[in-house]
C-alpha atoms as a PDB file:
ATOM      1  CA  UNK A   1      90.627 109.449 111.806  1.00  0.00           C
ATOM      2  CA  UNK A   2      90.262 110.608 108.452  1.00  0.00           C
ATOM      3  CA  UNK A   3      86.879 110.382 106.636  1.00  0.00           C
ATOM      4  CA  UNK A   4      87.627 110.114 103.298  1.00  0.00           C
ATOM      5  CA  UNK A   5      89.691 107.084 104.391  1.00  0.00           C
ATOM      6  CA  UNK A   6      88.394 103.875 102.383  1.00  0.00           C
ATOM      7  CA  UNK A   7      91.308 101.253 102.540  1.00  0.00           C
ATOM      8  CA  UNK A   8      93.371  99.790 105.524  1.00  0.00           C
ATOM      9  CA  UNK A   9      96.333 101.486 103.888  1.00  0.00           C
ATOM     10  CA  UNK A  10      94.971 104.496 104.452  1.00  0.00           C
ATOM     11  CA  UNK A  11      93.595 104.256 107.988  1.00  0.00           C
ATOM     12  CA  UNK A  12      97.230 103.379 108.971  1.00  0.00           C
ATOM     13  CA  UNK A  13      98.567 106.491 106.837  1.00  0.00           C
ATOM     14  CA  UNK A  14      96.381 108.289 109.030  1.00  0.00           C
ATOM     15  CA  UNK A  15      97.328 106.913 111.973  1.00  0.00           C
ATOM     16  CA  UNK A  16     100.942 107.720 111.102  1.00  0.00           C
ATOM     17  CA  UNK A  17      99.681 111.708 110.759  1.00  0.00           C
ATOM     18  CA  UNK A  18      97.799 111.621 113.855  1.00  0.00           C
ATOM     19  CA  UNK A  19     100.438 110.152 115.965  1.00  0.00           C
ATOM     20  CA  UNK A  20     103.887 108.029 114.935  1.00  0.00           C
ATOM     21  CA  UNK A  21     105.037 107.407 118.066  1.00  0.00           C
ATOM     22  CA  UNK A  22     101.925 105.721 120.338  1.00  0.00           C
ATOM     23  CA  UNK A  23     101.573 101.945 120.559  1.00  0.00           C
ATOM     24  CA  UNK A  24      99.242 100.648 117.853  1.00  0.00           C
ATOM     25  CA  UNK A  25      99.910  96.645 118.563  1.00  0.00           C
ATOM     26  CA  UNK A  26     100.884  94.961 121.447  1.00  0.00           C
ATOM     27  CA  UNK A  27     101.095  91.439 121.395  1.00  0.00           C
ATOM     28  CA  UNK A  28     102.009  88.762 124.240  1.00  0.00           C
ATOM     29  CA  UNK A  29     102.021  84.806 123.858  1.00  0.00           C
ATOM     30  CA  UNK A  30     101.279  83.498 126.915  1.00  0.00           C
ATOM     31  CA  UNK A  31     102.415  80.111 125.957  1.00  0.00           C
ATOM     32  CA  UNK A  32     106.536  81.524 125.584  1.00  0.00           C
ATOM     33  CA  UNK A  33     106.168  84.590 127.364  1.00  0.00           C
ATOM     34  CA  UNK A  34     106.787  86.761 124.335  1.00  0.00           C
ATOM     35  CA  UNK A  35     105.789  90.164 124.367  1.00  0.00           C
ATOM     36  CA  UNK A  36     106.238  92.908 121.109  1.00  0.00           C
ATOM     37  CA  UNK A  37     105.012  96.326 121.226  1.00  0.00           C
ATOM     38  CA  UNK A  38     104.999  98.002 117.746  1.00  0.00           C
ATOM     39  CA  UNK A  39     104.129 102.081 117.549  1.00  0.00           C
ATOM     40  CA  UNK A  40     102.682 103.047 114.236  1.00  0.00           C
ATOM     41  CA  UNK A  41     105.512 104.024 112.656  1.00  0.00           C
ATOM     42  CA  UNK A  42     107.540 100.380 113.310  1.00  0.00           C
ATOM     43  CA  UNK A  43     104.056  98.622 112.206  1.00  0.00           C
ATOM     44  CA  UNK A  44     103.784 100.993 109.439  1.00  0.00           C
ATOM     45  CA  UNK A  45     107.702 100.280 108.308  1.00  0.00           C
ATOM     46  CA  UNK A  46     107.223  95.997 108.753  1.00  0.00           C
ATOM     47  CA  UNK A  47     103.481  97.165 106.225  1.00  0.00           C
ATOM     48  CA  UNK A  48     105.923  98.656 103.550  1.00  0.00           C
ATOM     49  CA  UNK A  49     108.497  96.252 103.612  1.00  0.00           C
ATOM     50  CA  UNK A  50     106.244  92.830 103.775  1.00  0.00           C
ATOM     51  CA  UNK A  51     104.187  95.061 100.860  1.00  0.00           C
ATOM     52  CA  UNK A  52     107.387  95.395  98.442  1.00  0.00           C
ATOM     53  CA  UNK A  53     107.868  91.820  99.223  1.00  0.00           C
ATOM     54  CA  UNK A  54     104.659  90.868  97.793  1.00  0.00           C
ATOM     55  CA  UNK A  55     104.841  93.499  94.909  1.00  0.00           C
ATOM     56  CA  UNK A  56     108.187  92.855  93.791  1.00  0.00           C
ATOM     57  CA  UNK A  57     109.490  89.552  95.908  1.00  0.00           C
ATOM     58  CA  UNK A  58     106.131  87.152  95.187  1.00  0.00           C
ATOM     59  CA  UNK A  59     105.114  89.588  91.849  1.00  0.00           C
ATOM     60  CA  UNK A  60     101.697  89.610  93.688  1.00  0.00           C
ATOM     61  CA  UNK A  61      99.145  92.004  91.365  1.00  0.00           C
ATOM     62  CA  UNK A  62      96.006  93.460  92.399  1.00  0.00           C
ATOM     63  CA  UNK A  63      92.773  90.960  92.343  1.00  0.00           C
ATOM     64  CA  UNK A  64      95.247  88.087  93.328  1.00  0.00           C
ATOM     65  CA  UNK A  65      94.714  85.644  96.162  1.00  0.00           C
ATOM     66  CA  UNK A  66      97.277  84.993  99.465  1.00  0.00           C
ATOM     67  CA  UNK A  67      95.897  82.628 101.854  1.00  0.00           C
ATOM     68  CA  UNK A  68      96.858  83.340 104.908  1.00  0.00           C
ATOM     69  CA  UNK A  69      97.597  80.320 107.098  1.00  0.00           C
ATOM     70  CA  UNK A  70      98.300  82.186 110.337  1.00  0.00           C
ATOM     71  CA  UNK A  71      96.977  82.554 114.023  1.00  0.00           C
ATOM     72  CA  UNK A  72      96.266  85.796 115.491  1.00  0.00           C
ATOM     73  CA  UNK A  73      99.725  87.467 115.478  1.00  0.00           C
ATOM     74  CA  UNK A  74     101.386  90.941 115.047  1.00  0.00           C
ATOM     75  CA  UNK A  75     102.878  89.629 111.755  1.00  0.00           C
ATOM     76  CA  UNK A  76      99.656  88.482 110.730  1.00  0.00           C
ATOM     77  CA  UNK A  77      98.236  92.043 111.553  1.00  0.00           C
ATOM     78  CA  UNK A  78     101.108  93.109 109.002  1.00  0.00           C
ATOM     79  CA  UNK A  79     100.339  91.262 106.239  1.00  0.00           C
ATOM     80  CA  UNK A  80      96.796  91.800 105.978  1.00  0.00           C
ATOM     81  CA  UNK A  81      97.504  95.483 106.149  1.00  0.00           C
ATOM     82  CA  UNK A  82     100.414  94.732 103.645  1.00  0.00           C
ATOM     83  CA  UNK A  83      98.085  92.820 101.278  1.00  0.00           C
ATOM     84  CA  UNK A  84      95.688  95.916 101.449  1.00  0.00           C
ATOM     85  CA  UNK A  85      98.557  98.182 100.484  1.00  0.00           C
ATOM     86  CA  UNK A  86      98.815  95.776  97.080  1.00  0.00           C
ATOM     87  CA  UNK A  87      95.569  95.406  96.213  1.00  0.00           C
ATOM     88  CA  UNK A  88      95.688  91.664  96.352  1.00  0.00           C
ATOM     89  CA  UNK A  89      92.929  90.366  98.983  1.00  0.00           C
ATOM     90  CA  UNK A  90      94.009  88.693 102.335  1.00  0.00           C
ATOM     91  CA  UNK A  91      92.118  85.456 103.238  1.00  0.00           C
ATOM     92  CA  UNK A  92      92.464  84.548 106.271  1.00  0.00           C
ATOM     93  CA  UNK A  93      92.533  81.080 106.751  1.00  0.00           C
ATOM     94  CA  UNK A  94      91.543  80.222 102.784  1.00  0.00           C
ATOM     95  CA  UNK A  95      91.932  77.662 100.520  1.00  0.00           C
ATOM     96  CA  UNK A  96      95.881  77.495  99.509  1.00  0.00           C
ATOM     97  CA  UNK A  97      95.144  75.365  96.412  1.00  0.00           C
ATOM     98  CA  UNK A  98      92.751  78.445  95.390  1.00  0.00           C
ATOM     99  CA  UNK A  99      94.879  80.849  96.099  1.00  0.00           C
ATOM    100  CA  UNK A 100      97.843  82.738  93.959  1.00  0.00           C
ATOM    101  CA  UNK A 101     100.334  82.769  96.778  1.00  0.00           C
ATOM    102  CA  UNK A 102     100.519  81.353 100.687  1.00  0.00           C
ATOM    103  CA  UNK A 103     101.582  82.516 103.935  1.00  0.00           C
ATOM    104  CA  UNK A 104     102.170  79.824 106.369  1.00  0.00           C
ATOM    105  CA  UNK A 105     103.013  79.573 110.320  1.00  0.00           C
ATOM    106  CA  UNK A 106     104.983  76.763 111.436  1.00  0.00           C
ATOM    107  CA  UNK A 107     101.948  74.074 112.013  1.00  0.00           C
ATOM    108  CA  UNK A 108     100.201  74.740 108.556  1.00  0.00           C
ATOM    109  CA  UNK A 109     103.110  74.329 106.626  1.00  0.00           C
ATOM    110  CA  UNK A 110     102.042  70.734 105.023  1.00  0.00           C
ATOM    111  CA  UNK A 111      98.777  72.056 104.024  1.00  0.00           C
ATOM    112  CA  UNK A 112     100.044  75.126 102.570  1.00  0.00           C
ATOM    113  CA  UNK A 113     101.849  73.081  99.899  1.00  0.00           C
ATOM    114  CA  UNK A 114      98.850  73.226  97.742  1.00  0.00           C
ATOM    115  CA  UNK A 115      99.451  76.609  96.295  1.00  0.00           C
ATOM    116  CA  UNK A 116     100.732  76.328  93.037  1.00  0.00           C
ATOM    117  CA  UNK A 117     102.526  79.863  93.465  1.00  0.00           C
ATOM    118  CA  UNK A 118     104.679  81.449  95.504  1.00  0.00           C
ATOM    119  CA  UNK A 119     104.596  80.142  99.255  1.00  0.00           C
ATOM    120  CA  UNK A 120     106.250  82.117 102.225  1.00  0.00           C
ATOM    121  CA  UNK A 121     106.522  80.395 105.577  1.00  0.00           C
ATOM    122  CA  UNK A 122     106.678  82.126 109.268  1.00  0.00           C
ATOM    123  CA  UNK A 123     108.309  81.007 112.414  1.00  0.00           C
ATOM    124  CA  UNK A 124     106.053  83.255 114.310  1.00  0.00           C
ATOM    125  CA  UNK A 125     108.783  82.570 117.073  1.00  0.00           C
ATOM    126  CA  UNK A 126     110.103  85.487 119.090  1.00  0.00           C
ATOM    127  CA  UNK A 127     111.691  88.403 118.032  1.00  0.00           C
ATOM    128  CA  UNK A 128     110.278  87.244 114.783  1.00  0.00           C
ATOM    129  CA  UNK A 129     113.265  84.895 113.946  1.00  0.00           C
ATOM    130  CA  UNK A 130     113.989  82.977 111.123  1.00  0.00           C
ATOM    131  CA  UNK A 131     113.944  79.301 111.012  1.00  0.00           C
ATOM    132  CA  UNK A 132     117.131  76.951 110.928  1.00  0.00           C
ATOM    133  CA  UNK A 133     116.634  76.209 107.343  1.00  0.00           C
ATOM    134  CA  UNK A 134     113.766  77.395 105.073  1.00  0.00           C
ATOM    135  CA  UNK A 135     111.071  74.703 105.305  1.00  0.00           C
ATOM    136  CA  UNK A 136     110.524  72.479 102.018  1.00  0.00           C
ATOM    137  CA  UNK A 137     108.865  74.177  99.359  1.00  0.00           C
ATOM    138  CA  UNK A 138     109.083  77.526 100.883  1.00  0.00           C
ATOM    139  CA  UNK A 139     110.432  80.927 101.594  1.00  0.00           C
ATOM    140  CA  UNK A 140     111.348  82.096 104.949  1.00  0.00           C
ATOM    141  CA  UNK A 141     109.786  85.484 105.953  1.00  0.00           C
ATOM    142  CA  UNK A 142     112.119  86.403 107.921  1.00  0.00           C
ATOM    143  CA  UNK A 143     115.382  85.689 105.559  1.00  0.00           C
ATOM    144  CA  UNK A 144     113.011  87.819 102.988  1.00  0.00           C
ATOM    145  CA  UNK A 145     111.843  90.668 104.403  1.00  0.00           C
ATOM    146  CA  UNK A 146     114.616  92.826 105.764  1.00  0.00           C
ATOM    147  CA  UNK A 147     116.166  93.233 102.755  1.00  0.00           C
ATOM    148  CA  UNK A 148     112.800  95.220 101.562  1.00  0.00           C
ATOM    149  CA  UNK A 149     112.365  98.925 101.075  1.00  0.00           C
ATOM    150  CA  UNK A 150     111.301 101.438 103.816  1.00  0.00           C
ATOM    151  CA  UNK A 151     108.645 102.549 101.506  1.00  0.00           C
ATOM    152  CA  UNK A 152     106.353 101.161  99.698  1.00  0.00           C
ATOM    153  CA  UNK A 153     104.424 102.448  96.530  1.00  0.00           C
ATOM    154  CA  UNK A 154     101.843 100.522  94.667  1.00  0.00           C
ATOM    155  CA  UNK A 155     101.913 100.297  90.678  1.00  0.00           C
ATOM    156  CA  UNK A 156      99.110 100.566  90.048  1.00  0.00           C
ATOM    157  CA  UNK A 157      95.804 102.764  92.887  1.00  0.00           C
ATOM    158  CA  UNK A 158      94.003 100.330  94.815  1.00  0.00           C
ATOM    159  CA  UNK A 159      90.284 100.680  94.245  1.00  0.00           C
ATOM    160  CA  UNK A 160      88.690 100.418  97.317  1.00  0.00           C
ATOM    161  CA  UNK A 161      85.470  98.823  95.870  1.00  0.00           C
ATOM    162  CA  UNK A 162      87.827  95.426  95.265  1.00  0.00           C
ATOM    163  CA  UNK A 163      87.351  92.499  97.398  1.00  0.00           C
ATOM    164  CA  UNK A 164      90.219  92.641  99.943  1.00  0.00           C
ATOM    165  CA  UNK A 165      89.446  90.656 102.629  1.00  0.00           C
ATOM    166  CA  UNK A 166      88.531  87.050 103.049  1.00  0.00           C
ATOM    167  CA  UNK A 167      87.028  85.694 106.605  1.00  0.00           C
ATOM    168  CA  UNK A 168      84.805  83.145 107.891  1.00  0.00           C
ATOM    169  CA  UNK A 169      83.096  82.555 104.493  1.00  0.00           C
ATOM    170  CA  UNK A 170      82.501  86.418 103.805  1.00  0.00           C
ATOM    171  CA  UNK A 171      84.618  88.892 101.524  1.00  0.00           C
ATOM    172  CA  UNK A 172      84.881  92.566 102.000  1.00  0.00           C
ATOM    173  CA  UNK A 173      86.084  95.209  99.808  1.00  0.00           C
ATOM    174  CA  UNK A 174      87.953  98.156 101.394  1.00  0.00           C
ATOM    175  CA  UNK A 175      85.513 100.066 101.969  1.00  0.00           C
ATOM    176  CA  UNK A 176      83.615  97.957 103.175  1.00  0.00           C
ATOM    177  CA  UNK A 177      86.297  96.923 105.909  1.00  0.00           C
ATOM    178  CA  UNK A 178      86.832 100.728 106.815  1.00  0.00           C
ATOM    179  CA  UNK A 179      83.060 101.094 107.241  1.00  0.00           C
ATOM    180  CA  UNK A 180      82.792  98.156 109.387  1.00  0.00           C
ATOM    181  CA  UNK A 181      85.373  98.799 111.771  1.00  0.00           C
ATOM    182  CA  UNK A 182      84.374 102.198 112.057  1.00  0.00           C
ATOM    183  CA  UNK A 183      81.108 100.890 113.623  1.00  0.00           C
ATOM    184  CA  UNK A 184      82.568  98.569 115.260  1.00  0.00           C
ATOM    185  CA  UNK A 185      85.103 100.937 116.811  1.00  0.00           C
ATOM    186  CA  UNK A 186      81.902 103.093 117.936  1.00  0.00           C
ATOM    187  CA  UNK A 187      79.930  99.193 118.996  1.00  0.00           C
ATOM    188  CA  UNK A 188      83.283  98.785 121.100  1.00  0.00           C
ATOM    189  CA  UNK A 189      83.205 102.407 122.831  1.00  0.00           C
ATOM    190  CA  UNK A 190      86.515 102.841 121.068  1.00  0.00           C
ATOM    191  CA  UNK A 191      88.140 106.176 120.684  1.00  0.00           C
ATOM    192  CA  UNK A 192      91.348 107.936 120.758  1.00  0.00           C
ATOM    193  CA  UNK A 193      94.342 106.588 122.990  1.00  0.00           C
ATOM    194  CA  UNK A 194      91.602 103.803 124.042  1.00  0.00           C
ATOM    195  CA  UNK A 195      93.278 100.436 124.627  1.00  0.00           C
ATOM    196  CA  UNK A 196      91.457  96.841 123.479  1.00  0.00           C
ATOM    197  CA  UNK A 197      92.484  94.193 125.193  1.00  0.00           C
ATOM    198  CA  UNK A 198      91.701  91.416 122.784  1.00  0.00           C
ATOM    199  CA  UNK A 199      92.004  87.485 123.047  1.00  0.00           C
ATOM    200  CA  UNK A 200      89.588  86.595 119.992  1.00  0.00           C
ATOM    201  CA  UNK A 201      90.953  84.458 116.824  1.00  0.00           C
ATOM    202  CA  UNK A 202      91.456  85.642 113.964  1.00  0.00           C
ATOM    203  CA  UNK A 203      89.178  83.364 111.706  1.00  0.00           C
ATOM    204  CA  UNK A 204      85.869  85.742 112.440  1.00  0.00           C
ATOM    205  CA  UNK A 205      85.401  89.159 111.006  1.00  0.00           C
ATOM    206  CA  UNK A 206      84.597  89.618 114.941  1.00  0.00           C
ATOM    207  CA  UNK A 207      87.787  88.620 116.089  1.00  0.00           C
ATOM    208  CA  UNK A 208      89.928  90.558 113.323  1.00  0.00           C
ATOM    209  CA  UNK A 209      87.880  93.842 113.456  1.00  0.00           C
ATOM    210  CA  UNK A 210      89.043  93.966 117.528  1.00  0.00           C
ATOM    211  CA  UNK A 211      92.674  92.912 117.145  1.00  0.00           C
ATOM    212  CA  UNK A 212      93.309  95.095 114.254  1.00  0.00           C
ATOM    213  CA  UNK A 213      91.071  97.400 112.041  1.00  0.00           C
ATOM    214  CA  UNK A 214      88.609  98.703 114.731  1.00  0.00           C
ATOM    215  CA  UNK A 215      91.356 100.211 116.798  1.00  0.00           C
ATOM    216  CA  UNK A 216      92.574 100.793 113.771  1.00  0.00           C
ATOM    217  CA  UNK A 217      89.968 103.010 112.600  1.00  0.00           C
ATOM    218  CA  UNK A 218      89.471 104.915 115.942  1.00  0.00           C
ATOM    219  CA  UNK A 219      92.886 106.116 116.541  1.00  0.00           C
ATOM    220  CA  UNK A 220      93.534 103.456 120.009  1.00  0.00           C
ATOM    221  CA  UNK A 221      95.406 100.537 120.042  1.00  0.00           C
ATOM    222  CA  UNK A 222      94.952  96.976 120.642  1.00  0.00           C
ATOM    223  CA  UNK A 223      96.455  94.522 123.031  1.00  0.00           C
ATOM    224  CA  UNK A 224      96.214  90.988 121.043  1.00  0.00           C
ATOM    225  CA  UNK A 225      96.770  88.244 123.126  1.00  0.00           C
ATOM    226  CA  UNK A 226      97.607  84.362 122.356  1.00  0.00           C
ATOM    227  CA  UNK A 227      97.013  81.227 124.548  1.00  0.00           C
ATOM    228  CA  UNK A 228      95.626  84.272 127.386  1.00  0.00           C
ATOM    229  CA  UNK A 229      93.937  80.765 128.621  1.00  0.00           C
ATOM    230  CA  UNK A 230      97.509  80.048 130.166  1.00  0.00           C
ATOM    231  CA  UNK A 231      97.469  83.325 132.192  1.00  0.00           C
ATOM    232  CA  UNK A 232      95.899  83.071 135.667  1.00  0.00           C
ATOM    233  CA  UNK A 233      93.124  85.623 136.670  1.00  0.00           C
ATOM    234  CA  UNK A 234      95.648  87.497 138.852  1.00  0.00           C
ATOM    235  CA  UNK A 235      97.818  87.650 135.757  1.00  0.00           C
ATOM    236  CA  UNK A 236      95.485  88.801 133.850  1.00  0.00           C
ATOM    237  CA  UNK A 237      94.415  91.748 136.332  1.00  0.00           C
ATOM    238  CA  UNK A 238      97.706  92.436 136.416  1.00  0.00           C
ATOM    239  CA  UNK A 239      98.449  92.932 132.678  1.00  0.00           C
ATOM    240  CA  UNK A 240      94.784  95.113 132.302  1.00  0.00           C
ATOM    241  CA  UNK A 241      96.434  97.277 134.775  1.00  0.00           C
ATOM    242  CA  UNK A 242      99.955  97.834 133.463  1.00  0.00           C
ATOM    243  CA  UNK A 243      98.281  97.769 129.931  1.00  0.00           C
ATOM    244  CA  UNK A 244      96.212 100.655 131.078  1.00  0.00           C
ATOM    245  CA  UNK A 245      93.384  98.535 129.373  1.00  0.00           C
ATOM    246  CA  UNK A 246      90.506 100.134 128.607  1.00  0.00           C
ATOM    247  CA  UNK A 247      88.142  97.588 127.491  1.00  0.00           C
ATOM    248  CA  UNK A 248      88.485  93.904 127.036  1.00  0.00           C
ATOM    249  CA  UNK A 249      86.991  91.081 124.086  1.00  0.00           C
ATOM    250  CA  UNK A 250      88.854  87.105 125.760  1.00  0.00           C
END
């Protein structure tokens, strides 16, 4: 990837220069059976849209706050990379009453009423539907984001030396992030068109770095799975194989 790369937002521009059209995320939930694959260029459009939501839809300004109430996910992978693309810094599994905005899956929906500011909820069901009706105090993703832009420009540069991510009690700026999951990538034996297999939460740096930025940063992809504990050994064999799996974090 690029060196002079120093935000998330611009390892996925680079990714999008090296190669639109190879996987980049791959998710399965073993507990419905879902499975999404996303190239760059969809994850990079569902970045830019879920970033003009935030900019324009939530009036989210660099320096800002979102807690991010979410599992490990594709559309989790999104938004942080979204929030990057802002300026405003992702925590993963923060504080909601400490943050300027929420983003909330469907079990953390009670305790993402704390935010005073603007709260979006997820489904995280299938195909990324909506819900029925937007939950109580909330917007629903899903009814939001389509109406977006395909591209997304920020206001104001992000400076890459601002805190942008929030996990497990640490915060990272940007370039921070990119250095760290460039050594991770090399840690991992990660390289181009290699494939991660990876069943770790996201609520460690560990477990983010592997299902997102590491691959990120070394040009592969990553295979993020959910409840994997459902899928027997033999299933599991069997996805490493199909999934032309190169090396595998559960």
């Amino acid at each position: 990837m690029n060196a002079s790369d120093r935000t998330p937002a611009d390892l996925l521009r680079s990714a999008l220069a090296l190669d639109a059209a190879r996987p980049l995320v791959t998710y399965y939930d073993d507990a419905t059976g879902e499975r999404v694959e996303l190239s760059v260029a969809t994850f990079a459009n569902w970045v830019a849209k879920t970033a003009n939501l935030l900019q324009d839809g939530l009036s989210a300004e660099p320096g800002e706050r979102v807690a991010l109430l979410l599992p490990a996910h594709w559309q989790t992978a999104v938004w942080l990379v979204a929030c990057s693309s802002v300026g405003v810094v992702a925590d993963l599994g923060g504080d909601p009453a400490a943050a300027d905005h929420v983003v909330a899956g469907p079990d953390r929906l009670e305790e993402g009423l704390a935010c005073p500011g603007e709260r979006l909820a997820l489904s995280l069901a299938p195909l990324g539907r909506r819900f029925p009706s937007p939950p109580a105090g909330y917007d629903d993703y899903a009814v939001e984001v389509p109406t977006q832009g395909d591209v997304f420009a920020p206001y104001a540069p992000v400076d890459p030396s601002a805190p942008a991510l929030a996990v497990a009690g640490a915060e990272l700026s940007g370039a921070e992030l990119v250095d760290r999951a460039r050594a991770d990538a090399g840690r991992l034996g990660l390289a181009g068109g290699a494939r991660l297999l990876s069943a770790l939460p996201y609520d460690t740096w560990e477990g983010v770095s592997a299902g997102l930025y590491a691959p990120l940063a070394a040009g592969a992809s990553v295979v993020l799975c959910r409840n994997l504990e459902q899928l027997s050994p033999e299933g599991l064999a069997k996805r490493v194989e199909s999934e032309r799996i190169t090396s595998t974090l559960v």
